[in-house]
C-alpha atoms as a PDB file:
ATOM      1  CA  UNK A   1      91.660  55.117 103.718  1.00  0.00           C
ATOM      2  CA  UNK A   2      91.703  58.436 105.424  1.00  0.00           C
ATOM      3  CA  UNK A   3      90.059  60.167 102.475  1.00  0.00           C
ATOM      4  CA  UNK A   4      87.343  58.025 102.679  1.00  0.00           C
ATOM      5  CA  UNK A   5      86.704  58.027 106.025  1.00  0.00           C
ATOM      6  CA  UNK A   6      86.531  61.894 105.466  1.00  0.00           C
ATOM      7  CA  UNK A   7      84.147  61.926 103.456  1.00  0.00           C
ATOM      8  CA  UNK A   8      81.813  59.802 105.239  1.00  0.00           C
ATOM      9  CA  UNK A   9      82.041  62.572 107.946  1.00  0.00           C
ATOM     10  CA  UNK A  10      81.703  65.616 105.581  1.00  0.00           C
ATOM     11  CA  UNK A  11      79.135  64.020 103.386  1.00  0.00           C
ATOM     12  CA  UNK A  12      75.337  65.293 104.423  1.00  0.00           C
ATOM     13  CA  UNK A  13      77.086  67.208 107.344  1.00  0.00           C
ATOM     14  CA  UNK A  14      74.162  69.306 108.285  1.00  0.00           C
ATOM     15  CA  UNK A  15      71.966  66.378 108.210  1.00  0.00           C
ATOM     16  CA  UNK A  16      74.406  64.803 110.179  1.00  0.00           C
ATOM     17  CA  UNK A  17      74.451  67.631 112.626  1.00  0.00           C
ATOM     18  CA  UNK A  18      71.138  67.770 112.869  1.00  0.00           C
ATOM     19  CA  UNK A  19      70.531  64.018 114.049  1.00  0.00           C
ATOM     20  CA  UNK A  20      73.265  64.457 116.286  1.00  0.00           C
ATOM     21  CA  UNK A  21      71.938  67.367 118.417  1.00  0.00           C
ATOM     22  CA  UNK A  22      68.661  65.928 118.516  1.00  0.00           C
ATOM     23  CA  UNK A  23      69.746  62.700 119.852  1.00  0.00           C
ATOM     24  CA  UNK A  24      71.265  64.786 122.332  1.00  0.00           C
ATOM     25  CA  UNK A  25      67.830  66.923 123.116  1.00  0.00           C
ATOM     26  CA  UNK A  26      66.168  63.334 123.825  1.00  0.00           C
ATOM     27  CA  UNK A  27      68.770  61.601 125.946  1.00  0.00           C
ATOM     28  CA  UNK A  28      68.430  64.660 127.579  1.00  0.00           C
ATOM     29  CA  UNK A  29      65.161  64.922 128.080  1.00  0.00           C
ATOM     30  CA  UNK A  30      64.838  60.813 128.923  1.00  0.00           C
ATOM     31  CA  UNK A  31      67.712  61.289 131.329  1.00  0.00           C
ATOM     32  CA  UNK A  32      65.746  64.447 133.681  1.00  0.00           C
ATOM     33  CA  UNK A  33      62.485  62.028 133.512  1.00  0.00           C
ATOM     34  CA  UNK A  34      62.035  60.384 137.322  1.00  0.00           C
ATOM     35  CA  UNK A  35      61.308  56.570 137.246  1.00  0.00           C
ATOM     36  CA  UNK A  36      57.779  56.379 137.848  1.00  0.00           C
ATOM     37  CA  UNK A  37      56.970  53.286 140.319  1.00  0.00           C
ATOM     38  CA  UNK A  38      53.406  52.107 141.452  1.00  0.00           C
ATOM     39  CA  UNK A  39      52.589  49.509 143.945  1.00  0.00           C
ATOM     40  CA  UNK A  40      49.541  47.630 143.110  1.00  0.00           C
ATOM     41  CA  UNK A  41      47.728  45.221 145.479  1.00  0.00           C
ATOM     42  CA  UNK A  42      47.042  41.490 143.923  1.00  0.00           C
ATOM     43  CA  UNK A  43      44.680  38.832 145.437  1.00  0.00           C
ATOM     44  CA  UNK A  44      47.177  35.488 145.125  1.00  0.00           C
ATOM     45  CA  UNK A  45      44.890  32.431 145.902  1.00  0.00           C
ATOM     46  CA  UNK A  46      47.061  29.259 146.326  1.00  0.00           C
ATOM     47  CA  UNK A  47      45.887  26.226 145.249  1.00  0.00           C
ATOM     48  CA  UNK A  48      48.961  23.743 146.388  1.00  0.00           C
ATOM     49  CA  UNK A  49      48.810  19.991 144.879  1.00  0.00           C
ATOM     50  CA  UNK A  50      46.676  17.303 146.731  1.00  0.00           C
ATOM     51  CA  UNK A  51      48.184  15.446 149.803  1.00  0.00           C
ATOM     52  CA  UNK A  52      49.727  18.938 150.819  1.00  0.00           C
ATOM     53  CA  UNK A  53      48.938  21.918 152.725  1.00  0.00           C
ATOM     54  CA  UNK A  54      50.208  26.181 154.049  1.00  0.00           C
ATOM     55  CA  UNK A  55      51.641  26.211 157.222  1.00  0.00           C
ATOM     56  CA  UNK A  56      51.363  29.765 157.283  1.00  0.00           C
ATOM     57  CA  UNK A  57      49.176  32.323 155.341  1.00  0.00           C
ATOM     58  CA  UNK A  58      50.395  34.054 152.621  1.00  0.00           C
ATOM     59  CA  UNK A  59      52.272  37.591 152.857  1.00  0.00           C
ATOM     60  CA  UNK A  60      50.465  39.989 150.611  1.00  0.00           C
ATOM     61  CA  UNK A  61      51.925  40.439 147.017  1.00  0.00           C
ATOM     62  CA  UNK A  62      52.804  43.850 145.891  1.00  0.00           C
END
């Protein structure tokens, strides 16, 4: 069992290496990124069933 498990691990090593750090560069990289956010103004028109009405005026949707 262990000898097999070893030489999952030391089979392709350096390819194994290789994905290794460079899933490190990226999380790295995705990690430093700052969430972008944008607020973006929408026209809502309301059209509610028949037989009922707004008491008040919509709040504006961002």
């Amino acid at each position: 069992m262990r000898s097999g498990l070893r030489a999952a691990l030391v089979t392709n090593w350096p390819i194994k290496l290789t994905s290794l750090a460079l899933a490190a560069v990226l999380w790295a990289a995705v990690a430093a990124e700052e969430p972008t956010t944008q607020l973006v103004p929408v026209t809502l028109i309301v059209e509610p069933p028949e037989g009922r009405a707004l008491t008040r005026p919509l709040p504006p949707v961002k």
